[in-house]
Protein backbone atom coordinates (compact mmCIF):
# COMPACT_ATOMS: atom_id res chain seq x y z
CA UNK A 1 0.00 0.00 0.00
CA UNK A 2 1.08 3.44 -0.40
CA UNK A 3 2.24 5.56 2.00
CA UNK A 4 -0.46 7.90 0.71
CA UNK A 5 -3.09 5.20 0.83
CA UNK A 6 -5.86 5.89 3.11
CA UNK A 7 -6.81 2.75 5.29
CA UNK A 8 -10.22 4.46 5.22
CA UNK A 9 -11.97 4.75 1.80
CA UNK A 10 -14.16 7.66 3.19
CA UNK A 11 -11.17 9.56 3.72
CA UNK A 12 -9.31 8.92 0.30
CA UNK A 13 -5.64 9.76 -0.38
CA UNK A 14 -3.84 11.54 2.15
CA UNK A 15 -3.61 14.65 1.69
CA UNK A 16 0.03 17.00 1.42
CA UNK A 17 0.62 18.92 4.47
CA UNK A 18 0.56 22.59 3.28
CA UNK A 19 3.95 24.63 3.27
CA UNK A 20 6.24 21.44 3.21
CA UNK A 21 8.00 20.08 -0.02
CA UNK A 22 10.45 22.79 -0.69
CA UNK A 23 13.36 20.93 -2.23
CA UNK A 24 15.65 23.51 -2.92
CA UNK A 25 19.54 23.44 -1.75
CA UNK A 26 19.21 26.32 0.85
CA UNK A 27 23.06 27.07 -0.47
CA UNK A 28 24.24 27.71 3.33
CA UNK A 29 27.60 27.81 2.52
CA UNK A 30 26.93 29.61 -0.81
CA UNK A 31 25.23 32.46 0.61
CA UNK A 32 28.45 35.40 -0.35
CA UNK A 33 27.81 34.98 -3.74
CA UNK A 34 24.92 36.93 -3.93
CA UNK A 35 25.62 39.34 -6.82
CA UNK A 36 26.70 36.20 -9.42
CA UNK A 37 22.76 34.78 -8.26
CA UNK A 38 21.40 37.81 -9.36
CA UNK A 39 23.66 38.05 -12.17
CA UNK A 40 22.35 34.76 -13.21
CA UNK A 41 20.17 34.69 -16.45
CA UNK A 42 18.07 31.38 -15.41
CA UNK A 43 17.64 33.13 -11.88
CA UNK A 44 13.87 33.01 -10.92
CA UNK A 45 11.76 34.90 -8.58
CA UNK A 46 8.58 35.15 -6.13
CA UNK A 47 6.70 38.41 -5.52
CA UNK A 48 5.69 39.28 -1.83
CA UNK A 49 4.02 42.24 -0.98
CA UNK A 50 2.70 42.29 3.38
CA UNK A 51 -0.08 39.25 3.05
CA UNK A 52 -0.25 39.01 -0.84
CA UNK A 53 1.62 37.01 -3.39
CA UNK A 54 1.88 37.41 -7.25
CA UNK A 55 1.04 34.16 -9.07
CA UNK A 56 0.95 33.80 -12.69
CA UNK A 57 -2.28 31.29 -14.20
CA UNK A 58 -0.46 28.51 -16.17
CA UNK A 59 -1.90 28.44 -20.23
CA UNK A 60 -5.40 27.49 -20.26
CA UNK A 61 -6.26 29.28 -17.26
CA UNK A 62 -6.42 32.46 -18.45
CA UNK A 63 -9.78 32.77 -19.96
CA UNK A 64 -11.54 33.66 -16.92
CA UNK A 65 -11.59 29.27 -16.09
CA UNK A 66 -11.76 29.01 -12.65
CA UNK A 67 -8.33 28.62 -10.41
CA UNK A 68 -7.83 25.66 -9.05
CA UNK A 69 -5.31 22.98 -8.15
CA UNK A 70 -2.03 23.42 -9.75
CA UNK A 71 -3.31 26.39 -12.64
CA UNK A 72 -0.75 28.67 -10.83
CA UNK A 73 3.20 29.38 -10.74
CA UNK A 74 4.62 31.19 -7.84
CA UNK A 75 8.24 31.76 -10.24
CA UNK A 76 8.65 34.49 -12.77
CA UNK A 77 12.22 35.11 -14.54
CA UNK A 78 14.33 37.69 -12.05
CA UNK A 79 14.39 40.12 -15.23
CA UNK A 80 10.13 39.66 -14.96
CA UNK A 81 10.15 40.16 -11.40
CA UNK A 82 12.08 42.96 -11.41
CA UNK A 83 10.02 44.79 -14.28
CA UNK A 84 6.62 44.05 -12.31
CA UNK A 85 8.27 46.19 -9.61
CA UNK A 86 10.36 43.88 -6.94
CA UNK A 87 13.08 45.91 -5.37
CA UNK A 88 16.16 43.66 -6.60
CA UNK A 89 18.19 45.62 -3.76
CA UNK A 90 16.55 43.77 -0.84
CA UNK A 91 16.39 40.09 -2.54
CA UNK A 92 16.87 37.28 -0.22
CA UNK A 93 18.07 33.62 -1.49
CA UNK A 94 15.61 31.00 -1.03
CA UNK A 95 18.12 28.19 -2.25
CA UNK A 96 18.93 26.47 -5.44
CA UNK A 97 17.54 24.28 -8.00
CA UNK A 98 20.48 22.73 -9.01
CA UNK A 99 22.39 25.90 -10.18
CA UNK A 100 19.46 27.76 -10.66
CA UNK A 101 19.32 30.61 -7.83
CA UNK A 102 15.52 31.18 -6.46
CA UNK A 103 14.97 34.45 -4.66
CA UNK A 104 12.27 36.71 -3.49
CA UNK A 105 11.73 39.87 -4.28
CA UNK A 106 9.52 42.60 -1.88
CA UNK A 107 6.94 43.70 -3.92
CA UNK A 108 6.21 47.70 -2.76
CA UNK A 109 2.54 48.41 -1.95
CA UNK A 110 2.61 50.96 -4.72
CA UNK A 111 3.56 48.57 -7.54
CA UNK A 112 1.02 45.91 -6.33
CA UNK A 113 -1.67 48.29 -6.20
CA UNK A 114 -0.78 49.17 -9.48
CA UNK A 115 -1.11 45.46 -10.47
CA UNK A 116 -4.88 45.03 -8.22
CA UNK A 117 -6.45 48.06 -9.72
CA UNK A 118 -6.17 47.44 -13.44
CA UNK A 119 -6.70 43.74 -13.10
CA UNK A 120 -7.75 43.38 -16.06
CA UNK A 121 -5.18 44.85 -18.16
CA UNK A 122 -3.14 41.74 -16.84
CA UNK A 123 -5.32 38.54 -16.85
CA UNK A 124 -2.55 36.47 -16.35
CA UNK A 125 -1.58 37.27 -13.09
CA UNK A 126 -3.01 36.40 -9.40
CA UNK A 127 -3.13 38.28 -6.36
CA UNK A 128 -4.07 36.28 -3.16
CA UNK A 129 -2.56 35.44 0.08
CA UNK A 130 -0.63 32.26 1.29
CA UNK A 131 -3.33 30.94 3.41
CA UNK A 132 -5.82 30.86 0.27
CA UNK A 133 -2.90 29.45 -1.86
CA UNK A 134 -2.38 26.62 0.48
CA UNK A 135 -5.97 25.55 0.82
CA UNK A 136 -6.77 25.86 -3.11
CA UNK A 137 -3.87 24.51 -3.96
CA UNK A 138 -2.71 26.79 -6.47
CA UNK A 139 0.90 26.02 -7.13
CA UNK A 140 2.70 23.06 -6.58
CA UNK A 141 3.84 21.28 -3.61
CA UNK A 142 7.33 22.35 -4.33
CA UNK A 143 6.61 26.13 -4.80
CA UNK A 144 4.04 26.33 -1.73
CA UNK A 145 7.07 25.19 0.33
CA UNK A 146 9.40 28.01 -1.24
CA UNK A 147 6.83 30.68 -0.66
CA UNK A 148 6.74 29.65 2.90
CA UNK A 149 10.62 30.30 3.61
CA UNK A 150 9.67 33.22 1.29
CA UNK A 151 6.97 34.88 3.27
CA UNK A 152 8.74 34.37 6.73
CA UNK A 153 12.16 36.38 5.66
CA UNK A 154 10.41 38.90 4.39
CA UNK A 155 8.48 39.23 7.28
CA UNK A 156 11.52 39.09 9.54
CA UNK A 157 13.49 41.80 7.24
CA UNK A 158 10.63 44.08 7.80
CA UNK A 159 10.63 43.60 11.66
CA UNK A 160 14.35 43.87 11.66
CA UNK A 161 15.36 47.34 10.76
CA UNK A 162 17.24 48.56 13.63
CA UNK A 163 19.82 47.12 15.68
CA UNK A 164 18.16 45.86 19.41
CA UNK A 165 21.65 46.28 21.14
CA UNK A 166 21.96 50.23 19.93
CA UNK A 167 19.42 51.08 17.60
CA UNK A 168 21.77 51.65 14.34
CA UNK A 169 20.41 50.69 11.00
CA UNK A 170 20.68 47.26 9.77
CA UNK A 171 22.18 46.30 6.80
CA UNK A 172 21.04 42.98 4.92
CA UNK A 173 24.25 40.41 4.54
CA UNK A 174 24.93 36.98 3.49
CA UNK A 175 21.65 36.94 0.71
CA UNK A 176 19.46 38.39 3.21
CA UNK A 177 20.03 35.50 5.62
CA UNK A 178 21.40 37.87 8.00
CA UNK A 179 21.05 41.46 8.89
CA UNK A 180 24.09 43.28 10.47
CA UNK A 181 24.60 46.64 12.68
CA UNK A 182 27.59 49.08 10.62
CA UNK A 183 27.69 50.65 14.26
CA UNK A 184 28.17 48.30 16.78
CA UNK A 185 28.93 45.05 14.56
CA UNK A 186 26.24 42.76 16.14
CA UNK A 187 24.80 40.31 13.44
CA UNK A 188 20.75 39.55 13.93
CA UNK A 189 19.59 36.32 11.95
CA UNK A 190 16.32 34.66 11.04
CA UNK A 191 13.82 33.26 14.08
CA UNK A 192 11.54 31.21 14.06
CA UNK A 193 9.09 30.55 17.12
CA UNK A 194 8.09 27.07 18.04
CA UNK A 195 4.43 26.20 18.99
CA UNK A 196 2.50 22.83 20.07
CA UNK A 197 -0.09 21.57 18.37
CA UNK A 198 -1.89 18.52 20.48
CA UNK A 199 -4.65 16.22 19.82
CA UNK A 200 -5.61 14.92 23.31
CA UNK A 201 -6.91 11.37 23.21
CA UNK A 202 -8.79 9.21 25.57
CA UNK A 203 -9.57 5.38 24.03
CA UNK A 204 -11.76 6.51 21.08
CA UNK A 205 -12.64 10.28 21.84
CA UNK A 206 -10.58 13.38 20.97
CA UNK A 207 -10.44 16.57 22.62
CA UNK A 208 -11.20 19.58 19.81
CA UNK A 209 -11.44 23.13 20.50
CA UNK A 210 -13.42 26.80 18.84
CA UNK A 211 -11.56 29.83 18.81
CA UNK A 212 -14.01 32.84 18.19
CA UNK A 213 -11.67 33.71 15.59
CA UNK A 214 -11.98 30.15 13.69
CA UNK A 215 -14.77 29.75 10.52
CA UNK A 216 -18.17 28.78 11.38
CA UNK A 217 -18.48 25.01 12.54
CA UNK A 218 -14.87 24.61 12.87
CA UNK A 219 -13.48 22.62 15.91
CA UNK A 220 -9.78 21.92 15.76
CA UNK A 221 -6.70 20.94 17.90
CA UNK A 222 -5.22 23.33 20.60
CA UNK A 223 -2.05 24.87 20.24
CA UNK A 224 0.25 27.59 21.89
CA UNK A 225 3.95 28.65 22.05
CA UNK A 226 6.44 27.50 23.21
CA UNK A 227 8.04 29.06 26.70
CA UNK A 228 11.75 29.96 27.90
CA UNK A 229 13.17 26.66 29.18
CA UNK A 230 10.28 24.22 28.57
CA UNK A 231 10.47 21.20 26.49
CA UNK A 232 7.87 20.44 23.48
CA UNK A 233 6.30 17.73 25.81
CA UNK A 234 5.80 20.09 28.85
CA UNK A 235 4.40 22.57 26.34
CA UNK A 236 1.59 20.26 25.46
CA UNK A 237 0.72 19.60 29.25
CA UNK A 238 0.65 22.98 29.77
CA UNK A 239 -1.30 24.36 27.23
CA UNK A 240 -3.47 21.48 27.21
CA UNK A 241 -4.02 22.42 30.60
CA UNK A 242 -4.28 26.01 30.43
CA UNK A 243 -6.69 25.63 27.73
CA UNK A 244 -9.30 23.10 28.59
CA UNK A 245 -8.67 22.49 32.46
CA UNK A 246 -7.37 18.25 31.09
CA UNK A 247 -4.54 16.84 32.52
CA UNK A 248 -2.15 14.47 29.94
CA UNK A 249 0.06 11.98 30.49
CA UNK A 250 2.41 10.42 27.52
CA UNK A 251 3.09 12.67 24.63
CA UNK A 252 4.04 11.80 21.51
CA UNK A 253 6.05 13.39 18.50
CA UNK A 254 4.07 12.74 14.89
CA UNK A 255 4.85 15.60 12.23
CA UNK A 256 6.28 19.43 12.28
CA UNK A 257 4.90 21.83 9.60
CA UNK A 258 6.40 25.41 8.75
CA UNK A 259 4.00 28.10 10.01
CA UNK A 260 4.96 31.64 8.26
CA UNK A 261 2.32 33.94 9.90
CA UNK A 262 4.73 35.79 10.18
CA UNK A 263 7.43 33.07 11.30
CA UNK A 264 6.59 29.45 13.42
CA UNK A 265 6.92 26.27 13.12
CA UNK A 266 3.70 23.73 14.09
CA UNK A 267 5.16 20.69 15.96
CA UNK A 268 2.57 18.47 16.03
CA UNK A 269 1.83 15.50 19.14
CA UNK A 270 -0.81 13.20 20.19
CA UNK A 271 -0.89 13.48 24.31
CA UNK A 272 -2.52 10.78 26.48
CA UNK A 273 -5.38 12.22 28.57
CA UNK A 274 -5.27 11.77 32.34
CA UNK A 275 -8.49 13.47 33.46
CA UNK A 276 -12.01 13.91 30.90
CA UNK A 277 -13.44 17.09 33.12
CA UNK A 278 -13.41 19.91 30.76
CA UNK A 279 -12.55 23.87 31.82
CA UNK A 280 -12.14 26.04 29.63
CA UNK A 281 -10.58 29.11 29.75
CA UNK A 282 -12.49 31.63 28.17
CA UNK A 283 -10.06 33.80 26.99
CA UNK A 284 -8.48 31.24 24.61
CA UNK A 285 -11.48 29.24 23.46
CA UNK A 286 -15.48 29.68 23.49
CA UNK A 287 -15.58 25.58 23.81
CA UNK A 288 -13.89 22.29 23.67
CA UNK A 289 -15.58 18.97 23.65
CA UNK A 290 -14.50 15.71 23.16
CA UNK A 291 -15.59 13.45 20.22
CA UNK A 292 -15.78 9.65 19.50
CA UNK A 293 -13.53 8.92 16.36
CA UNK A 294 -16.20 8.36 14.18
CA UNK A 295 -17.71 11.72 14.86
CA UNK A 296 -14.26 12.88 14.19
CA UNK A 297 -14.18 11.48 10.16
CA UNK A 298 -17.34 13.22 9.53
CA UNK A 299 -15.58 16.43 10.68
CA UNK A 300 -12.55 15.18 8.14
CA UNK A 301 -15.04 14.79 5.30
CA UNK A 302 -17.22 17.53 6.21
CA UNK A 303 -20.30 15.46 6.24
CA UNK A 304 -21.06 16.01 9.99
CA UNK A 305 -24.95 16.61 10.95
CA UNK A 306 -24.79 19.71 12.60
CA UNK A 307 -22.39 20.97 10.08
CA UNK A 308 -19.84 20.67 12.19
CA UNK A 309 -16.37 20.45 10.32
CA UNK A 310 -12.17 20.40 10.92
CA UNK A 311 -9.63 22.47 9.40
CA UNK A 312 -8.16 22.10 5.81
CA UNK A 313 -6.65 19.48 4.83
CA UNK A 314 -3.26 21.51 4.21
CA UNK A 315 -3.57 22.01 7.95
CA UNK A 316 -1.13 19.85 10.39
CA UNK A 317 -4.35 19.98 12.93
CA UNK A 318 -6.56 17.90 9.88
CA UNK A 319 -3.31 15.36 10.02
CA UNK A 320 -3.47 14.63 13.78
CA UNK A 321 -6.85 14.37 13.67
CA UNK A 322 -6.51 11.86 10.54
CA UNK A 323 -3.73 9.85 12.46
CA UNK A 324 -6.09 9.57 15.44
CA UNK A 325 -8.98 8.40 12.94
CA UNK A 326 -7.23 6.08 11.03
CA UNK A 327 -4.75 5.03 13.71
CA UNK A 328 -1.77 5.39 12.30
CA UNK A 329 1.14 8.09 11.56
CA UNK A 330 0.71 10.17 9.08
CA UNK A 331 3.00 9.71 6.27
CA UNK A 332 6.92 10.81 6.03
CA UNK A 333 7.63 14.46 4.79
């Protein structure tokens, strides 16, 4: 059986877990020769501007067909990018495809207001955000991944114009994998902030939770950051604990999914529940119940009675909750 093979036939395939499937060399060591990449005729480019991305509709997609999966490219030529109005000046390296340099490009809110206006006048191109990419599959699984290391630097870069240790200027280094203070010579690089994401299981239920902010009739996993000096596992318990007033027990490790909004990374666990009494605290959630796993495939396939439904399936929170219905792992990255 495949690894993608559902053991479920309600459930079909399994699906890709959004952001994931970047297989670019990130070029670590390669990262000083920055002006030869953008010197590089084959180099190719993605357009970020704040939450929005540039796509371009593949042939056939033009003539006002609806977008689906896999009628957009996230890549344009670096010459292209340039000309739609990416400032070439603040590119950062996303790796390379084989010799092939991919980059982003900032995209200023002038030029891609210029580009929203006068839609028209350029039906090839797409304007939409990450989350809407992911969950319509629009690109490929290799390009969703690359516009997830995109959107995070980009994000960082614009958080990380002054120096924190004396409040000089920072100036971008090492393909915009590191930003650097001409005063005081301290180097800032890339974060990214860990968070939990736990399905809580007792025998055949699962603990789910609704955030106010979530869609209507979704219930999904709980989650939080991670603290100063805590491991993943005492995360879980804690937020698990915080959240819904339940207690846990064993934790375990099942699949880790790049977050970039603006710049996390989901690491996902199933967690053993030691008490059923649900409190919730009101400030993080307006409920949490638990459900029997065959409640919890009619939330997968969005066939539940009271229209009751779980997140995407690009989401790490629909894979835990697919482990726990089908009982097994999800499959390797």
């Amino acid at each position: 059986m495949s690894d993608l093979a559902s053991t479920d036939a309600t459930l079909g395939l399994w699906p890709h877990l959004g952001y994931t499937g970047s297989r670019l060399d990130r070029a670590g060591l390669r990262r000083g020769e920055m002006e030869s990449f953008l010197a590089d005729p084959r180099a190719r480019a993605c357009l970020i501007s704040g939450e929005s991305v540039v796509l371009r509709r593949r042939p056939g997609f033009i003539a006002g067909l609806e977008d689906g999966p896999g009628s957009c490219a996230a890549l344009f030529p670096l010459a292209e990018a340039v000309a739609l109005g990416g400032r070439l000046g603040e590119a950062c390296l996303l790796g390379l495809d084989g010799e092939v340099p991919h980059l982003v490009l900032p995209l200023p809110a002038a030029a891609l207001g210029a580009l929203t206006e006068r839609p028209e006048a350029r039906p090839d191109l797409l304007v939409i955000d990450l989350r809407a990419i992911a969950v319509r599959e629009l690109v490929s699984v290799e390009e969703i991944g690359q516009l997830a290391t995109a959107k995070a630097m980009l994000a960082w870069h614009a958080r990380r114009t002054f120096c924190s240790n004396c409040g000089e200027r920072l100036v971008p280094a090492e393909a915009g994998w590191r930003r650097e203070c001409p005063n005081c010579g301290a180097q800032h690089f890339p974060r990214t902030d860990p968070v939990v994401i736990m399905l809580t299981v007792a025998g055949d239920e699962c603990l789910l939770g609704r955030s106010a902010r979530f869609a209507p009739g979704m219930w999904s996993c709980l989650a939080g950051f991670v603290e100063p000096g805590e491991t993943f596992e005492d995360a879980v318990r804690r937020e698990t604990m915080e959240e819904a007033g339940i207690a846990t027990g064993a934790v375990r490790y099942l699949c880790s999914q790049p977050w970039p909004f603006p710049m996390s990374v989901m690491t996902g666990f199933h967690a053993r529940a030691a008490s059923r009494e649900i409190v919730i605290d009101p400030n993080e959630l307006e409920g949490a119940r638990w459900f029997h796993r065959d409640e919890a495939r009619l939330l997968l396939t969005r066939t539940h009675p009271e229209g009751l439904m779980a997140p995407p399936r690009m989401a790490i929170a629909h894979h835990l909750l697919r482990a726990f219905v089908e009982g097994r792992d999800p499959p390797a990255g």
